[in-house]
Protein backbone atom coordinates (compact mmCIF):
# COMPACT_ATOMS: atom_id res chain seq x y z
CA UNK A 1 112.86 136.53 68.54
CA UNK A 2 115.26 134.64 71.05
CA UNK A 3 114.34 130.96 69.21
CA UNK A 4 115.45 132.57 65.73
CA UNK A 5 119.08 134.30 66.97
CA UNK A 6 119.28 130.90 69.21
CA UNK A 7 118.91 129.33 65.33
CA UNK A 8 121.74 131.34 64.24
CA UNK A 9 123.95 130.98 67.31
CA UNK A 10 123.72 127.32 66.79
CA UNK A 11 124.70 127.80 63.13
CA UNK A 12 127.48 130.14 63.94
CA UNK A 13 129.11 127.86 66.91
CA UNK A 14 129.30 125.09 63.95
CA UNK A 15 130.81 128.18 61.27
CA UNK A 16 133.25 128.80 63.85
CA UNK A 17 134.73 125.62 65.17
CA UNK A 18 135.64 124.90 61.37
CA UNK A 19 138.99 126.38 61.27
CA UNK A 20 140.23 125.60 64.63
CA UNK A 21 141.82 122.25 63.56
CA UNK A 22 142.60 122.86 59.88
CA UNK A 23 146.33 123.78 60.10
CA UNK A 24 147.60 121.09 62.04
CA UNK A 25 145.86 118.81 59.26
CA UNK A 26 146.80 120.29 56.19
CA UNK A 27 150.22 121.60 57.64
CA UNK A 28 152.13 118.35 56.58
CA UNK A 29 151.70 119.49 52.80
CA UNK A 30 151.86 123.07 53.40
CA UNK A 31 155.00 123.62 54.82
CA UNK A 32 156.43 121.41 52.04
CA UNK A 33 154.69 123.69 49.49
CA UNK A 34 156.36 126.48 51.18
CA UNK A 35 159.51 125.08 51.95
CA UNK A 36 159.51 125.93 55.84
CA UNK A 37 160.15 123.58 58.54
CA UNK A 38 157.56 122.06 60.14
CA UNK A 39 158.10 123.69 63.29
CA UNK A 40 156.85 126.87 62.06
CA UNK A 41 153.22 125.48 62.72
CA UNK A 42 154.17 126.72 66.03
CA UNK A 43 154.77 130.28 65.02
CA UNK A 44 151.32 130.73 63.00
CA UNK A 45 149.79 129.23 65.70
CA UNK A 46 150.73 131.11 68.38
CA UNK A 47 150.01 134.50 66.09
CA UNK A 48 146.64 133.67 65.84
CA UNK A 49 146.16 132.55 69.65
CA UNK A 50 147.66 135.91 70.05
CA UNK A 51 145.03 137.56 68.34
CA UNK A 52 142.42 135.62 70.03
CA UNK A 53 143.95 136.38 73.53
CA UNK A 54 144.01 140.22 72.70
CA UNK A 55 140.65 140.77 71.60
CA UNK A 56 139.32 138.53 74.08
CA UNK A 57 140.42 140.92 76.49
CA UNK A 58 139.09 144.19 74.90
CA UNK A 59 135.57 142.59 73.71
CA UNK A 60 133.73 143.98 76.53
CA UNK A 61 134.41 147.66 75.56
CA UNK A 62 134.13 146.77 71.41
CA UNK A 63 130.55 144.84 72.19
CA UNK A 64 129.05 147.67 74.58
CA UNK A 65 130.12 150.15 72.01
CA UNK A 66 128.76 148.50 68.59
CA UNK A 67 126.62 145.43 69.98
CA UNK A 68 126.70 141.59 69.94
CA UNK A 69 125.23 141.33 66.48
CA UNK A 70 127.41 143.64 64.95
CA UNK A 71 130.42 142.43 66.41
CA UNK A 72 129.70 138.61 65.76
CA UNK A 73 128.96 139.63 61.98
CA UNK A 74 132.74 141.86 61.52
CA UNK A 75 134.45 139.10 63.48
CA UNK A 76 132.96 135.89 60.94
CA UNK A 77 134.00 138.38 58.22
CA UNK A 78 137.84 138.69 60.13
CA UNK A 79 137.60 134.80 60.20
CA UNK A 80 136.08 134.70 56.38
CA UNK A 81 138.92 137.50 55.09
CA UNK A 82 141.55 135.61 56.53
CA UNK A 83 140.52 132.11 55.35
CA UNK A 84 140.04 133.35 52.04
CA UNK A 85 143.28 134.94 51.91
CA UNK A 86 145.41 131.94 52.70
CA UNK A 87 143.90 130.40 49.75
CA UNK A 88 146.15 132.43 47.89
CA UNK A 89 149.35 133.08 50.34
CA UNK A 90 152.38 133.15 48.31
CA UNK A 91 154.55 132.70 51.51
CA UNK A 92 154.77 131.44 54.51
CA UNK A 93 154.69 135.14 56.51
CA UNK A 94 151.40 135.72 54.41
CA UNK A 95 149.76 132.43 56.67
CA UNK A 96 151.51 134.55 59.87
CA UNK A 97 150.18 137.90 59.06
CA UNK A 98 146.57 136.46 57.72
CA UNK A 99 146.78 134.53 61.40
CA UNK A 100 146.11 138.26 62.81
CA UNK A 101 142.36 138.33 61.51
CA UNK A 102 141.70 135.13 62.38
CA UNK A 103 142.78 135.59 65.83
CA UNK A 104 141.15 138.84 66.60
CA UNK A 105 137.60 137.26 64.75
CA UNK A 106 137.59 134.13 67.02
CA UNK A 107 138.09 135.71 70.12
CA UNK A 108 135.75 138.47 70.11
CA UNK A 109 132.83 136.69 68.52
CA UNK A 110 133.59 133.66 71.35
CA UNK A 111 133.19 136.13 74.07
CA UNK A 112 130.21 137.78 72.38
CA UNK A 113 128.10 134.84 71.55
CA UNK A 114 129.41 133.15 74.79
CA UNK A 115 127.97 136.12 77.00
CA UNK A 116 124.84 136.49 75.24
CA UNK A 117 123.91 132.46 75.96
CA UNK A 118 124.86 133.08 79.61
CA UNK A 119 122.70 135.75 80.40
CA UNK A 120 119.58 135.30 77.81
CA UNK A 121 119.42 131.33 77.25
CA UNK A 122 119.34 127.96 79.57
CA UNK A 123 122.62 126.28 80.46
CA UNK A 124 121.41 122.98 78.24
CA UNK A 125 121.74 125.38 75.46
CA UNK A 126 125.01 126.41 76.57
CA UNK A 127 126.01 122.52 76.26
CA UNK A 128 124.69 122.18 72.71
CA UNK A 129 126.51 125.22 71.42
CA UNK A 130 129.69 124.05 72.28
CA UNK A 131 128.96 120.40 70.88
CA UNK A 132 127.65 122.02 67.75
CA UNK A 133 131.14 123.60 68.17
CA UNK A 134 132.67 120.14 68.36
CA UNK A 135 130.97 119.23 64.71
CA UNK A 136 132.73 121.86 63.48
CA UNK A 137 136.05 121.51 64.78
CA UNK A 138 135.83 117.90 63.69
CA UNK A 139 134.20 118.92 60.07
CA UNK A 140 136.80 121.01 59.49
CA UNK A 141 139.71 118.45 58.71
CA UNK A 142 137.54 116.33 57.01
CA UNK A 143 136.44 118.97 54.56
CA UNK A 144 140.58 119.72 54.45
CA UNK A 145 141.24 115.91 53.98
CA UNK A 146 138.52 115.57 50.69
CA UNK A 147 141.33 118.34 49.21
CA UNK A 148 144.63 117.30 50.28
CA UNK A 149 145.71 114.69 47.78
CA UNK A 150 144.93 117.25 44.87
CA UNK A 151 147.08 119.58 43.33
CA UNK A 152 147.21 122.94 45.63
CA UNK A 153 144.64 120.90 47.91
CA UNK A 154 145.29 122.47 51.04
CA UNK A 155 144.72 126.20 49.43
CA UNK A 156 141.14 125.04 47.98
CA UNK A 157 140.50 123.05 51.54
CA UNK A 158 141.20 126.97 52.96
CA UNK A 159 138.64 128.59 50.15
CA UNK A 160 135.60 126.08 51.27
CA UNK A 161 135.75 126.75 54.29
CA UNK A 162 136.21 130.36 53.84
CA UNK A 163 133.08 130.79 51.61
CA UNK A 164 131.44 128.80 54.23
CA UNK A 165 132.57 131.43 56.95
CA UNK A 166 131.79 133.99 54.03
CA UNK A 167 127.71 132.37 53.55
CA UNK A 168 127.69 133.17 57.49
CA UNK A 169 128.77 136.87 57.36
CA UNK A 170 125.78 137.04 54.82
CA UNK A 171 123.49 135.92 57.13
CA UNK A 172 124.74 137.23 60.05
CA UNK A 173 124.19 141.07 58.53
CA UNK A 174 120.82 140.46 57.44
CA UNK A 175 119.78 139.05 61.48
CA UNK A 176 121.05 142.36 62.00
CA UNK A 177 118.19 144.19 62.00
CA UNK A 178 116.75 141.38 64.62
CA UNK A 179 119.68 141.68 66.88
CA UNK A 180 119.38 145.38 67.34
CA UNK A 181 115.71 145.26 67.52
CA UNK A 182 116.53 142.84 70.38
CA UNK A 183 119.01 145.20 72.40
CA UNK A 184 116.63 147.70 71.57
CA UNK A 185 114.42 146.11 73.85
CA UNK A 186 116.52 145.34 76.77
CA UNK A 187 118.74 148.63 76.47
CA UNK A 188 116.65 150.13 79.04
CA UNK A 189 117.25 147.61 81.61
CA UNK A 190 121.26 147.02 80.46
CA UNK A 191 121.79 150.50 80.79
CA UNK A 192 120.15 150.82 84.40
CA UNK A 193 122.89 147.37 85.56
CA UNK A 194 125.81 148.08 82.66
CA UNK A 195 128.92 150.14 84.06
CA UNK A 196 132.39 150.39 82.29
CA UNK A 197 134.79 148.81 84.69
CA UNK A 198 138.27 148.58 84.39
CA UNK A 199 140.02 144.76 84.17
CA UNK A 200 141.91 145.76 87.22
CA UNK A 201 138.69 146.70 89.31
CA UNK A 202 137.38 143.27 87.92
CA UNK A 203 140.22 141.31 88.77
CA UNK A 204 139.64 142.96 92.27
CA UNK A 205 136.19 141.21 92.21
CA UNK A 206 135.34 138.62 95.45
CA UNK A 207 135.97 135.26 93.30
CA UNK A 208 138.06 136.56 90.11
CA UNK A 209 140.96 135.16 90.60
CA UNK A 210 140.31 131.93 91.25
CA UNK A 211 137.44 131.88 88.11
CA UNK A 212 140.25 132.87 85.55
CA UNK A 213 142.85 130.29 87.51
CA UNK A 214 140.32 127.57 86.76
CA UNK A 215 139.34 128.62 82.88
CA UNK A 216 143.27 128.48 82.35
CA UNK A 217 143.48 125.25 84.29
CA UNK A 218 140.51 123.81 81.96
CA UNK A 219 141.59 124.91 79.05
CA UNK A 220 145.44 122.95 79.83
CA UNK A 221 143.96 119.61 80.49
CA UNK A 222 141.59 119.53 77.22
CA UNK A 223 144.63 120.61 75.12
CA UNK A 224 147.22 119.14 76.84
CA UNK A 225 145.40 116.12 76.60
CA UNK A 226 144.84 116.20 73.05
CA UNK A 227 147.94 117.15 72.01
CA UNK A 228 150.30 114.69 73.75
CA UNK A 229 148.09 111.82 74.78
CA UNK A 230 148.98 110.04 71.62
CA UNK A 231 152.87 110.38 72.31
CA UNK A 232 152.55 108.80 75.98
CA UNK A 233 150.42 105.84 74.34
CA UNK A 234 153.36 105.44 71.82
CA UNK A 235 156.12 105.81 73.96
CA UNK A 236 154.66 104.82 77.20
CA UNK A 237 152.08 101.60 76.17
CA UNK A 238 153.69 100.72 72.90
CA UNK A 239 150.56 100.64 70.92
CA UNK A 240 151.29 101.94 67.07
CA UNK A 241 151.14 105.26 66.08
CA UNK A 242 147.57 104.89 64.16
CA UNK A 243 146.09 102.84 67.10
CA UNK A 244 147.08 105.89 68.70
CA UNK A 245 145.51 108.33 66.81
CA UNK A 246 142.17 106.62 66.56
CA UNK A 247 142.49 106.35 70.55
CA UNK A 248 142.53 110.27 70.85
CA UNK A 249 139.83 110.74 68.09
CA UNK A 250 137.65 108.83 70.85
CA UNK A 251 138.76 111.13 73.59
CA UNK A 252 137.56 114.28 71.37
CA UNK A 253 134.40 112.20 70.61
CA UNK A 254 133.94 111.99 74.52
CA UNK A 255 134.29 115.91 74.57
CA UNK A 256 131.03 116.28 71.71
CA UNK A 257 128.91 113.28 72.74
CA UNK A 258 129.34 114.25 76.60
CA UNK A 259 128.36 117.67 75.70
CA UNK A 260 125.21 116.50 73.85
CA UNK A 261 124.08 114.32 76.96
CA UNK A 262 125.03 117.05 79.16
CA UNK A 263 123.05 119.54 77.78
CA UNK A 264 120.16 117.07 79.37
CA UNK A 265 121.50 116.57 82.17
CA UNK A 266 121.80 120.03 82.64
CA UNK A 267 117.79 120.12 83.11
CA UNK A 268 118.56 118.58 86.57
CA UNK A 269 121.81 119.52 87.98
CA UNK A 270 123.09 122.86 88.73
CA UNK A 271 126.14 124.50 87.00
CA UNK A 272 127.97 124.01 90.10
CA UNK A 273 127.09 120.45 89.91
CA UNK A 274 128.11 119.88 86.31
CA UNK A 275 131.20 121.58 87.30
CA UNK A 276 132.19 119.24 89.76
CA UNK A 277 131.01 116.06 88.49
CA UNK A 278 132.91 116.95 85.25
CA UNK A 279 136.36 117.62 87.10
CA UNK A 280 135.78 114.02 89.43
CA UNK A 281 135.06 112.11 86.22
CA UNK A 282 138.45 113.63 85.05
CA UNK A 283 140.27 112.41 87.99
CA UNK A 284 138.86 109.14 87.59
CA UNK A 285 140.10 108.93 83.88
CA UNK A 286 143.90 110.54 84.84
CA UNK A 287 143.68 107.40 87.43
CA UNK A 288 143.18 104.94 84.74
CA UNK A 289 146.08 106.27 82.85
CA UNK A 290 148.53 105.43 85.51
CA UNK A 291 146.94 102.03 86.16
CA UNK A 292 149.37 99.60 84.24
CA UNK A 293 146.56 96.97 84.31
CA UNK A 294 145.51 96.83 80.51
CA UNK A 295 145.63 98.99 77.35
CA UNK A 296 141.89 98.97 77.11
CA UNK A 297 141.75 100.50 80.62
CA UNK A 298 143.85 103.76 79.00
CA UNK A 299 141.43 104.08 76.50
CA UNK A 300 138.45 103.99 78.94
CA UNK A 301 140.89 106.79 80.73
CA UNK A 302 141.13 108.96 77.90
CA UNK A 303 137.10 108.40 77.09
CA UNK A 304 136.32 109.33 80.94
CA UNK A 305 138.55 112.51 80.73
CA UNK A 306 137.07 113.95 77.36
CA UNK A 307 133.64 112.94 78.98
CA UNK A 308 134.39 114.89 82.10
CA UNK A 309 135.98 118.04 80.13
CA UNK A 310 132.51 118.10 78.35
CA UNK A 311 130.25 119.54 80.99
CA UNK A 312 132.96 121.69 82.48
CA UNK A 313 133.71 124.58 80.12
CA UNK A 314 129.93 125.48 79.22
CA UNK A 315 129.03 125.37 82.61
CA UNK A 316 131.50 127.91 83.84
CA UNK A 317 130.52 130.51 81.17
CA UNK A 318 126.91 129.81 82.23
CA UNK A 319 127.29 130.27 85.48
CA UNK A 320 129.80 134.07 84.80
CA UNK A 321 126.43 136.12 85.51
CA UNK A 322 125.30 134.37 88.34
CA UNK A 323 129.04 134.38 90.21
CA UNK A 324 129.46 138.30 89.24
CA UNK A 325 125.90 139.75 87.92
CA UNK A 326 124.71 140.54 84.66
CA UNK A 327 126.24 143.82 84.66
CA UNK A 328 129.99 142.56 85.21
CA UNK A 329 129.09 139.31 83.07
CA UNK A 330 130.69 140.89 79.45
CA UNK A 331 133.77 142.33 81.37
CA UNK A 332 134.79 139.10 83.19
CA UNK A 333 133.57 137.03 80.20
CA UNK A 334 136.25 138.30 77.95
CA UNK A 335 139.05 138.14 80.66
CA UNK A 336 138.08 134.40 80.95
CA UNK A 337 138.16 133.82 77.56
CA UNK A 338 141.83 135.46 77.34
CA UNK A 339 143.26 133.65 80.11
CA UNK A 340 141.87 130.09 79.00
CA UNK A 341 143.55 131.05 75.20
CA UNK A 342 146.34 131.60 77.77
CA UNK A 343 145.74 128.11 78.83
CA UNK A 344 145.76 126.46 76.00
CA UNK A 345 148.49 128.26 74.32
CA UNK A 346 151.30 127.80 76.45
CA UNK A 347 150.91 125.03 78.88
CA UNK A 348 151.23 122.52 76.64
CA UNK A 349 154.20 123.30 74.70
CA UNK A 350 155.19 123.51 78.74
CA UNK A 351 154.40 119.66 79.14
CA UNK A 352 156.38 119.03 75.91
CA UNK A 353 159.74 120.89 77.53
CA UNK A 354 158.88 118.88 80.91
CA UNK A 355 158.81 115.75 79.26
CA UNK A 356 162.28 115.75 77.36
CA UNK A 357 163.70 115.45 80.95
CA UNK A 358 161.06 113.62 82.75
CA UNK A 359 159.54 111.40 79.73
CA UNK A 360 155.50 111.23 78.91
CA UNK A 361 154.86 108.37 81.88
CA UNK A 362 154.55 112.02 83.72
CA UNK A 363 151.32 112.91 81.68
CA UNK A 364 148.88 111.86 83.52
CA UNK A 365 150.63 112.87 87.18
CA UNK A 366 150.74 116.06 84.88
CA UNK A 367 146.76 116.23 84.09
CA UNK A 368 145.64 115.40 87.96
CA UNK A 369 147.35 118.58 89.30
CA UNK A 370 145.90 120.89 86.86
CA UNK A 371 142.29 119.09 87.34
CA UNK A 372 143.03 119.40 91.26
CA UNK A 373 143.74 123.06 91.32
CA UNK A 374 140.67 123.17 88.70
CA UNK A 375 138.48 121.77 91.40
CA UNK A 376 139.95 123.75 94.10
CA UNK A 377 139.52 127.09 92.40
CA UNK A 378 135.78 126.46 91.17
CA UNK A 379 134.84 125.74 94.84
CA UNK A 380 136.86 128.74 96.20
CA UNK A 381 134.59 130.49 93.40
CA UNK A 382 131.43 128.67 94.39
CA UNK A 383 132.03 130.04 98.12
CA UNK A 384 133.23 133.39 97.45
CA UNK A 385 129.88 134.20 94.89
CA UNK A 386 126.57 133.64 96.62
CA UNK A 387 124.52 133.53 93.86
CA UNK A 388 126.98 130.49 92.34
C-alpha cells in the first residue's frame, strides 16, 4: 500500500511544482493584455504566498480533522479551480482574487504530503520528491512558452496546466479509499502519540526556534539567489543579459540534479550530515562569487550553491519527527512551512531595497550571512534534539 501512495506522491510533487514559475513567464504578455504595470506581478504574487503562508500554518488542525488524502485531493482541486479560472480572468483583480485558492491549495497539500514522507518513507525518497518537484517547476514555463506567441496564449498556457492539476484531483479521489484504509491502520497508534498543541506551546519546544530561523534562512538564499543572481552578473561581471539567464537556469539545474544524486547519497549520510555538507558547499559557492578571478569561476559559484541548496531543504523536513517526535511532527511541519513562505516572500524584495543603496557586488556578502546563521541554527537544533 505505501509503494502505490509513494506512486502518487511522486506524481503529485511533479502536478504541483507546475504552477510555481508560470506567472513570472507569461507575465510579460499578461500585464500588457490587461493593461497593468508590470509591477503588479508583485501584488498577485504576494496574494498567493499569502495564502500559502496561512494555511501552512493551520494544516495541522485541517489534516488531523479530515486526513492527508483528503486534504491533498481539496487542495489540487484549490490549485486546479484557480488555474482554470485565470484562463478566463477578465481583469487583473480576477488573477489577485483567483491567487487566494492557489495559495491556500499549495500550502496545505506541501505540509501534508511533506509530513507524511517524513514520518512513513526514507529520506532518499524525500530527495526525489522534491526533484520530481523541480521537473515540474521547470515544465511549467515550458508548457507556458509552447502558448505564448499565440493569440490569448498565456490564458490557454493557464487551462493545460489546469486540466493537468484537474487529471490529478481525479486520481487523487479515487486513492482515496487507499489513503483512509491506510490511516485506518495506523489510527490506533496516531491516536495513542497525536495531541492538539497550540503553535505557541510548539514554538516553546527545546529546538523550535532555531528550526523555523533556519527554514526561513533556506528558503532566502534559494530565492534570493534565483531572483537577483542574474542582475549582479549583469551589473557586476558585465556578461549580457541572455548569458545571464542561461547562467541561472544552471544554478536551478544544480538544485534538481543535486537532489537526484542526493537522494543516493542519502543511503549513507545522515540528515544531519546532508544538512551540513549542503550549507558548506554553499559557502564555498558564495566564495567564488566574490573571487574576481574569472567569469567561469561565478558560474561554478552559482552551480556549487544550487548544488548545496539541494540536499538541504528535504533533509530538514525529514529529519522534523526525529528533532520533535512523530506526534509534534504535523504541528511543527506546517509552522516550518509558513515561516520558509515567509522566507521566500519577503527577503528578497529586502535584497532588492538593500541594493539600490549598496549595489548587487553586496549579493554574495548578502547570501554568506543567511547560509551562516543557516548553519548556526541547524546545529543549535542538532544539539538541542537528541534524537537529531
Amino acid at each position: 500500500m505505501l509503494t502505490v501512495l509513494l506512486a502518487i506522491i511522486y506524481i503529485a510533487f511533479i502536478s504541483l511544482g507546475l504552477p510555481d514559475a508560470i506567472l513570472g513567464s507569461a507575465w510579460p504578455i499578461i500585464h500588457q493584455d490587461l493593461n497593468v504595470p508590470v509591477s503588479y506581478a508583485g501584488l498577485a504574487t504576494m496574494i498567493v504566498a499569502g495564502g500559502t503562508i496561512i494555511s501552512s500554518f493551520f494544516s495541522s488542525k485541517l489534516i488531523k480533522r479530515f486526513g492527508t488524502g483528503k486534504i491533498t485531493t481539496f487542495s489540487v482541486f484549490l490549485t486546479a479551480a484557480g488555474l482554470l479560472g485565470i484562463y478566463s480572468a477578465p481583469s487583473f483583480i480576477w488573477i489577485c482574487l483567483l491567487g487566494i485558492p492557489l495559495g491556500l491549495g499549495a500550502g496545505a497539500v506541501d505540509t501534508a504530503l511533506n509530513n507524511f514522507v517524513a514520518i512513513y518513507y526514507e529520506a532518499k525518497h524525500m530527495n526525489w520528491l522534491h526533484c520530481f518537484w523541480g521537473i515540474g517547476a521547470t515544465s511549467g514555463p515550458y508548457i507556458m512558452s509552447l502558448y505564448l506567441l499565440k493569440e490569448n496564449g498565456w490564458r490557454m498556457g493557464y487551462a493545460t496546466i489546469g486540466i493537468i492539476q484537474a487529471v490529478l484531483v481525479v486520481c487523487l479521489f479515487i486513492s482515496l479509499p487507499l489513503w483512509k484504509k491506510f490511516e485506518n491502520e495506523n489510527n490506533e497508534e496516531e491516536k495513542n502519540s497525536s495531541t492538539d498543541v497550540s503553535v505557541s506551546t510548539l514554538l516553546k519546544l527545546p529546538g523550535a526556534k532555531p528550526a523555523l530561523i533556519s527554514f526561513l534562512c533556506y528558503c532566502a538564499v534559494e530565492l534570493t539567489t534565483g531572483l537577483w543572481a542574474s542582475s549582479f552578473l549583469v551589473v557586476n561581471n558585465g556578461l549580457s543579459a541572455e548569458l545571464a539567464a542561461k547562467w541561472v537556469s544552471l544554478y536551478y539545474l544544480g538544485i534538481t540534479v543535486g537532489r537526484f544524486l542526493a537522494g543516493f547519497i542519502a543511503v549513507k549520510l545522515s540528515n544531519k550530515q546532508m544538512i551540513r555538507m549542503g550549507q558548506i558547499i554553499c559557502v564555498i559557492g558564495a566564495l567564488c562569487l566574490i573571487m574576481p578571478l574569472s567569469n567561469n569561476l561565478q558560474l561554478v559559484g552559482l552551480i556549487l550553491i544550487g548544488l548545496g541548496c539541494a540536499p538541504i531543504y528535504p533533509a530538514m523536513l525529514h529529519e522534523t519527527p526525529n528533532r520533535f517526535g512523530k506526534e509534534l511532527s504535523q504541528g511543527i511541519m506546517g509552522i516550518q512551512m509558513a515561516t520558509a513562505y515567509v522566507g521566500s516572500t519577503l527577503v528578497p524584495p529586502l535584497f532588492g531595497m538593500i541594493s539600490k543603496f549598496s549595489g548587487f557586488g553586496i549579493l554574495p556578502y548578502f547570501l554568506i550571512i543567511l547560509i551562516i546563521v543557516m548553519l548556526i541554527s541547524s546545529e543549535m537544533v542538532s544539539k538541542v534534539c537528541k534524537n537529531s
